[in-house]
Protein backbone atom coordinates (compact mmCIF):
# COMPACT_ATOMS: atom_id res chain seq x y z
CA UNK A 1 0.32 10.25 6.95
CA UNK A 2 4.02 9.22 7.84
CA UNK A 3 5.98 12.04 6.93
CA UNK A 4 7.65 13.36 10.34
CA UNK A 5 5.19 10.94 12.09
CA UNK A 6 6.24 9.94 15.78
CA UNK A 7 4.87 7.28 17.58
CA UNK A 8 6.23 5.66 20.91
CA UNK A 9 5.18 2.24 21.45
CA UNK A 10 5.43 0.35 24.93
CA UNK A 11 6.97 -3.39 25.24
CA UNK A 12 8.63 -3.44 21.87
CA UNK A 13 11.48 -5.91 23.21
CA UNK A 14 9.07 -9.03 21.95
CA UNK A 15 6.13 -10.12 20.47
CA UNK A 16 3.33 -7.61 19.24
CA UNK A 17 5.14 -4.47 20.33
CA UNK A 18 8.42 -5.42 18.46
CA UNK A 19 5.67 -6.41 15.93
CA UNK A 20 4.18 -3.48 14.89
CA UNK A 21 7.40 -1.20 15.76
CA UNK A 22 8.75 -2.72 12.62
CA UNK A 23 5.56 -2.44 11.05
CA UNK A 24 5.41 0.86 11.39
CA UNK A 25 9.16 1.50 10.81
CA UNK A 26 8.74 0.30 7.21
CA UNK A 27 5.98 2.36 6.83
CA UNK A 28 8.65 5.64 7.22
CA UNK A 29 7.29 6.55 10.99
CA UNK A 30 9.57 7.14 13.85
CA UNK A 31 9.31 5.05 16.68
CA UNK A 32 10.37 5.48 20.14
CA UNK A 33 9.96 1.83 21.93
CA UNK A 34 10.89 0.55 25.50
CA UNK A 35 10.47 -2.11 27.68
CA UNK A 36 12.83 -3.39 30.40
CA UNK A 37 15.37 -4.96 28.51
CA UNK A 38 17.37 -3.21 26.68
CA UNK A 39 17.01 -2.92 22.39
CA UNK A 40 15.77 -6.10 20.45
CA UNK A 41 15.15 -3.95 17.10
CA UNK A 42 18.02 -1.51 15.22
CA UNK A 43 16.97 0.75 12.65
CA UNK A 44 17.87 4.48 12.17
CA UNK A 45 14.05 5.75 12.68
CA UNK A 46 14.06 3.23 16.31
CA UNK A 47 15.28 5.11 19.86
CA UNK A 48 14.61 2.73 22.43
CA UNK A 49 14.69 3.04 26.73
CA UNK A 50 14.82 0.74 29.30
CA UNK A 51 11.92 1.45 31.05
CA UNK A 52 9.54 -0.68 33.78
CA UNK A 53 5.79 0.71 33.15
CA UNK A 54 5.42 -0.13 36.39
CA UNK A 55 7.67 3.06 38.02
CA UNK A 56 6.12 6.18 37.59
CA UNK A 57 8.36 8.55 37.44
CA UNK A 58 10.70 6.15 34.74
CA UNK A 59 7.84 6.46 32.24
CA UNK A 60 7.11 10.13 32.82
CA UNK A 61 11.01 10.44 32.26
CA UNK A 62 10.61 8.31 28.83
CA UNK A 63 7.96 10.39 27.75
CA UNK A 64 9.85 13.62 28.53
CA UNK A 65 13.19 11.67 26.21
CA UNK A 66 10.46 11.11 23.22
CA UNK A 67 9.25 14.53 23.09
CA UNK A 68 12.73 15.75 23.30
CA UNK A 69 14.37 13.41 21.17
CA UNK A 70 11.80 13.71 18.33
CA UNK A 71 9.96 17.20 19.31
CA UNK A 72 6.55 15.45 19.22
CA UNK A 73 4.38 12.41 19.57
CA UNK A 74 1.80 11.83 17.37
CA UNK A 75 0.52 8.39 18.77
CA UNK A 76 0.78 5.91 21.62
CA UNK A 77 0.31 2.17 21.38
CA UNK A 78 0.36 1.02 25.27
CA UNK A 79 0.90 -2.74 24.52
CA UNK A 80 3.58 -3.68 27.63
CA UNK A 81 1.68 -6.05 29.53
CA UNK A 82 1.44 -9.82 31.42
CA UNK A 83 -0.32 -12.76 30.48
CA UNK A 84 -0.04 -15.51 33.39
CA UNK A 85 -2.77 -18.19 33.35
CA UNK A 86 -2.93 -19.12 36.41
CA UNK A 87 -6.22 -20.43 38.48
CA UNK A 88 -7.78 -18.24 40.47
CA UNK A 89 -8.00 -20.71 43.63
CA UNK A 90 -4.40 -21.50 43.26
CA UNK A 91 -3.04 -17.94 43.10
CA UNK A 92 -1.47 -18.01 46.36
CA UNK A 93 0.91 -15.68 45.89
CA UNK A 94 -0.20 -11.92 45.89
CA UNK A 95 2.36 -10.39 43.92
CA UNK A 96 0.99 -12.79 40.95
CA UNK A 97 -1.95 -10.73 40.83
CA UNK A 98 -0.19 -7.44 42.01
CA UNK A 99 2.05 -7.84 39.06
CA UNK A 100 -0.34 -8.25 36.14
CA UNK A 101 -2.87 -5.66 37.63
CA UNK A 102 0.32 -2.85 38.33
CA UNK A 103 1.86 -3.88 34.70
CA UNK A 104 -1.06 -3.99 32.60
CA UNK A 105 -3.07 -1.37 34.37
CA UNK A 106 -0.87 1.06 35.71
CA UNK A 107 1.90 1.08 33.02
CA UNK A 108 -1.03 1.90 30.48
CA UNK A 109 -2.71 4.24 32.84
CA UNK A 110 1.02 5.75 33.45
CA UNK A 111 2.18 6.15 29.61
CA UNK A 112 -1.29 7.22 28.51
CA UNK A 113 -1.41 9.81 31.35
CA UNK A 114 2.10 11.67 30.26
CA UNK A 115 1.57 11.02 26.60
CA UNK A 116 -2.15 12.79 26.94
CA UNK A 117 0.00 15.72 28.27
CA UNK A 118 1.77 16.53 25.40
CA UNK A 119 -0.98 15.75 23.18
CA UNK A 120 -3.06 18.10 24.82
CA UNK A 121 -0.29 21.01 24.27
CA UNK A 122 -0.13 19.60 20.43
CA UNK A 123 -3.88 19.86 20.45
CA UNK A 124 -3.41 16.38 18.69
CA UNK A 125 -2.85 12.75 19.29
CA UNK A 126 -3.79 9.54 19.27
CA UNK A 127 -3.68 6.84 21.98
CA UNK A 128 -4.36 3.19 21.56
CA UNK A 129 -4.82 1.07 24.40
CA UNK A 130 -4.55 -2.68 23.94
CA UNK A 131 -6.97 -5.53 25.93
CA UNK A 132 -7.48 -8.69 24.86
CA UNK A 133 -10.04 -11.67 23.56
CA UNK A 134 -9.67 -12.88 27.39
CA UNK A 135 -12.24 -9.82 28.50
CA UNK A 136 -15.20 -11.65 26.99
CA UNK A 137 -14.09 -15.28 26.81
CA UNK A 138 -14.51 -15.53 30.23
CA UNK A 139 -11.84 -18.75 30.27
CA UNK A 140 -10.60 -20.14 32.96
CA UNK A 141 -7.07 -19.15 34.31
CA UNK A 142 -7.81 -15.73 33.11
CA UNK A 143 -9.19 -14.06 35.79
CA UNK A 144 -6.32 -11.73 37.31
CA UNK A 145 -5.45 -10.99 33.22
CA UNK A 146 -8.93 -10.46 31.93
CA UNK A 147 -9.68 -8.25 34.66
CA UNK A 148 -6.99 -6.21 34.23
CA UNK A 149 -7.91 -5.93 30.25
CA UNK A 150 -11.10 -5.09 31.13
CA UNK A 151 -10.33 -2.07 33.66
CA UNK A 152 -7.69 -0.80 29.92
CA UNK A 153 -11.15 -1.00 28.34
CA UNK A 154 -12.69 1.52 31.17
CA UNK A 155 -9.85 3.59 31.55
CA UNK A 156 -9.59 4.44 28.03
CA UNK A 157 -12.98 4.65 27.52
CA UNK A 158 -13.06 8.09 30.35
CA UNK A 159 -9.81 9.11 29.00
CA UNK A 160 -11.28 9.61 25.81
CA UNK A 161 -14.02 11.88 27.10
CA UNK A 162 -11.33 14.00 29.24
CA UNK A 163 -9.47 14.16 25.79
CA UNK A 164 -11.74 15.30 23.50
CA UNK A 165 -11.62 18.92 23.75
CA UNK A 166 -7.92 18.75 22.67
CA UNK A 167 -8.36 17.04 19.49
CA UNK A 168 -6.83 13.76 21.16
CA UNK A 169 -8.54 10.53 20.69
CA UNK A 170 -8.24 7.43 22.77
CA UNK A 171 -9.20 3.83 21.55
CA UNK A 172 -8.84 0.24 22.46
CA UNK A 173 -7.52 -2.79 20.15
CA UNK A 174 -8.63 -6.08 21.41
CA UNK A 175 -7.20 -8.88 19.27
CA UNK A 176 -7.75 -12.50 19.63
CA UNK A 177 -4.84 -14.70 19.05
CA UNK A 178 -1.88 -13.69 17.50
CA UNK A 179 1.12 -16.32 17.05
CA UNK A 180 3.94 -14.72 18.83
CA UNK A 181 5.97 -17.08 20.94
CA UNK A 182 4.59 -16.27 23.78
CA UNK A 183 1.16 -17.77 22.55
CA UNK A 184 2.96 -20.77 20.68
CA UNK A 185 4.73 -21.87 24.20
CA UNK A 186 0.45 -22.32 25.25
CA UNK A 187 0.34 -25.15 23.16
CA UNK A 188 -1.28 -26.76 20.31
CA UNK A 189 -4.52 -27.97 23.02
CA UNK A 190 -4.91 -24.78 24.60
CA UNK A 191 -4.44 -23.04 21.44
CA UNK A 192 -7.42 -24.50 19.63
CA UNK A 193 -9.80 -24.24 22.64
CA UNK A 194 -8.93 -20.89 22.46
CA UNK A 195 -9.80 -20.38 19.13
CA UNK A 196 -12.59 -22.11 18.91
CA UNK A 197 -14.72 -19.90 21.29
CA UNK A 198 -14.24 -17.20 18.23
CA UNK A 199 -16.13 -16.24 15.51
CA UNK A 200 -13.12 -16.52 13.35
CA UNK A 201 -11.83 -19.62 14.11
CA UNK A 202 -7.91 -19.01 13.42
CA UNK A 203 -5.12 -16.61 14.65
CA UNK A 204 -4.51 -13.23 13.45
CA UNK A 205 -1.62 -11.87 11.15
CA UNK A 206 0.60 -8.47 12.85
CA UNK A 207 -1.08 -6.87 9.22
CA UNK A 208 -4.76 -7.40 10.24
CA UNK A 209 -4.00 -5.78 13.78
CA UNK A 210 -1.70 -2.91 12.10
CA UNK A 211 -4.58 -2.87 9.36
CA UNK A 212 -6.93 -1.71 12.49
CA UNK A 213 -4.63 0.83 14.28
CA UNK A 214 -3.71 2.78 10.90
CA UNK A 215 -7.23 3.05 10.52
CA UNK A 216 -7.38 4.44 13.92
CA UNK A 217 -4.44 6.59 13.50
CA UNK A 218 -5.43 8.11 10.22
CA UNK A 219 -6.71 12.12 10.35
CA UNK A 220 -10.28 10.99 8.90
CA UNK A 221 -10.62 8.90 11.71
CA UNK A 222 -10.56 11.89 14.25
CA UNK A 223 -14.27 11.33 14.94
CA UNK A 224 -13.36 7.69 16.73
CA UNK A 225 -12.81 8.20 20.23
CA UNK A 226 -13.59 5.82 22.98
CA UNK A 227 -14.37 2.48 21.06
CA UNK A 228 -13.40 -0.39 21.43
CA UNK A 229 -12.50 -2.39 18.22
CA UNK A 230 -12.46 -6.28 18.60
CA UNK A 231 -10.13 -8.61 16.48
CA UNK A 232 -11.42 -12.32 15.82
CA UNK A 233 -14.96 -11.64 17.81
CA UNK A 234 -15.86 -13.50 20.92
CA UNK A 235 -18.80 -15.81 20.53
C-alpha cells in the first residue's frame, strides 16, 4: 500500500496533522504538509509549504507544488482547523466566528476542491475530511466550532457523490479527544467533562485515529464513500 504512495496533509505544523505526518512517514509514504508556519517536521519523504487554507488561490498553488513535486496524490487528510471555545452570547467580535467558519470550512472545502481535481484525472483518490466529537456533544462554547464541523460533515458527504464516478472516495474522521497540547492547555476540569459525555470514557492514541484512516485509505476499502466514522462515540 505505501510503495510510491503520496499523501498531502493540511496543518502538519502541530498537533494531529504533525501527528499522523510522522505516522505515515514511518510507514514509507510521502507526505506533502503545510500550514502557515513554516516546517516543524524534517525527514527526506516530508516537503512542506507555508500555506493559509484560508486564501484560495495559495492552496490551489500548493496543490499544483504536490502534484508537481511528487507527480501524484493519492490521499488528502484536510485536518488545518480552529478550536476557540468561546460563548456564543459573548462572541462579540465577528471575525471570531468568521475565522473558525473561513478556516475550518473553507480551507477544507478549498484543499478538497483542487485535490478532487487531480484525483479525478488519476481516476483515483482518497479524501478524508476531519470534524470533531463537538458535532454531537452539543457543549457549550462550541457553537461557532461545532457548526463549522458539522457543515465538513455535509460537504464531504455531497463531495463524495460528485466523486464517485472517478473512483475517488471522500470520508469524514470524527475523533473525540486526543491529548495534543492544544487539548492539555483545556485543563484537567474541562477535560473530564468532556470525556465523560463519551461512550469511551478516555482520550484517544494518534494509532487508533491512524488505525481508522489506513483503513479508509486501503484499495479494499474503495466501496466507503461518504461516511462518517466516529472515534470515542457521543452518548
Amino acid at each position: 500500500m505505501t510503495d510510491g504512495q503520496t499523501m498531502a496533509i493540511t496543518g502538519t505544523s502541530k498537533g494531529l496533522g504533525r501527528a499522523i505526518a510522522e505516522f505515515y512517514l514511518q510507514k514509507g509514504f510521502r507526505v506533502a504538509g503545510c500550514s502557515r508556519s513554516d516546517a516543524t517536521l524534517a525527514h527526506d519523504n516530508y516537503h512542506h509549504s507555508a500555506v493559509d487554507v484560508t486564501d484560495e488561490a495559495a492552496v490551489a498553488r500548493w496543490i499544483r507544488t504536490v502534484k508537481s513535486h511528487f507527480g501524484h496524490i493519492d490521499v488528502l487528510i484536510c485536518n488545518a482547523g480552529s478550536a476557540p471555545a468561546t460563548l456564543l452570547l459573548t462572541m462579540t467580535p465577528g471575525k471570531t466566528l468568521d475565522n473558525v467558519l473561513r478556516t475550518n470550512v473553507m480551507g477544507t472545502f478549498f484543499a478538497a476542491r483542487e485535490a478532487a481535481k487531480v484525483m479525478m484525472r488519476q481516476k483515483s483518490g482518497r479524501i478524508i475530511t476531519v470534524s470533531s466529537m463537538a458535532v454531537g456533544l452539543h457543549q457549550i462554547g462550541t457553537s461557532a466550532y461545532a457548526a463549522s464541523k458539522s457543515a465538513i460533515v455535509e460537504t464531504t458527504k455531497i463531495l463524495a457523490k460528485e466523486l464517485a464516478e472517478f473512483g475517488v472516495t471522500a470520508n469524514v474522521i470524527a475523533p473525540s479527544m486526543v491529548m495534543t497540547d492544544a487539548v492539555d492547555a483545556l485543563g484537567e476540569a474541562v477535560i473530564a467533562k468532556a470525556l465523560n459525555d463519551l461512550t469511551l470514557k478516555r482520550t484517544l492514541s494518534i494509532d487508533e485515529i491512524c488505525n481508522v484512516i489506513t483503513f479508509l485509505i486501503a484499495p479494499e476499502s474503495a466501496c466507503i464513500t461518504g461516511q462518517v466514522l466516529q472515534m470515542g462515540l457521543v452518548s
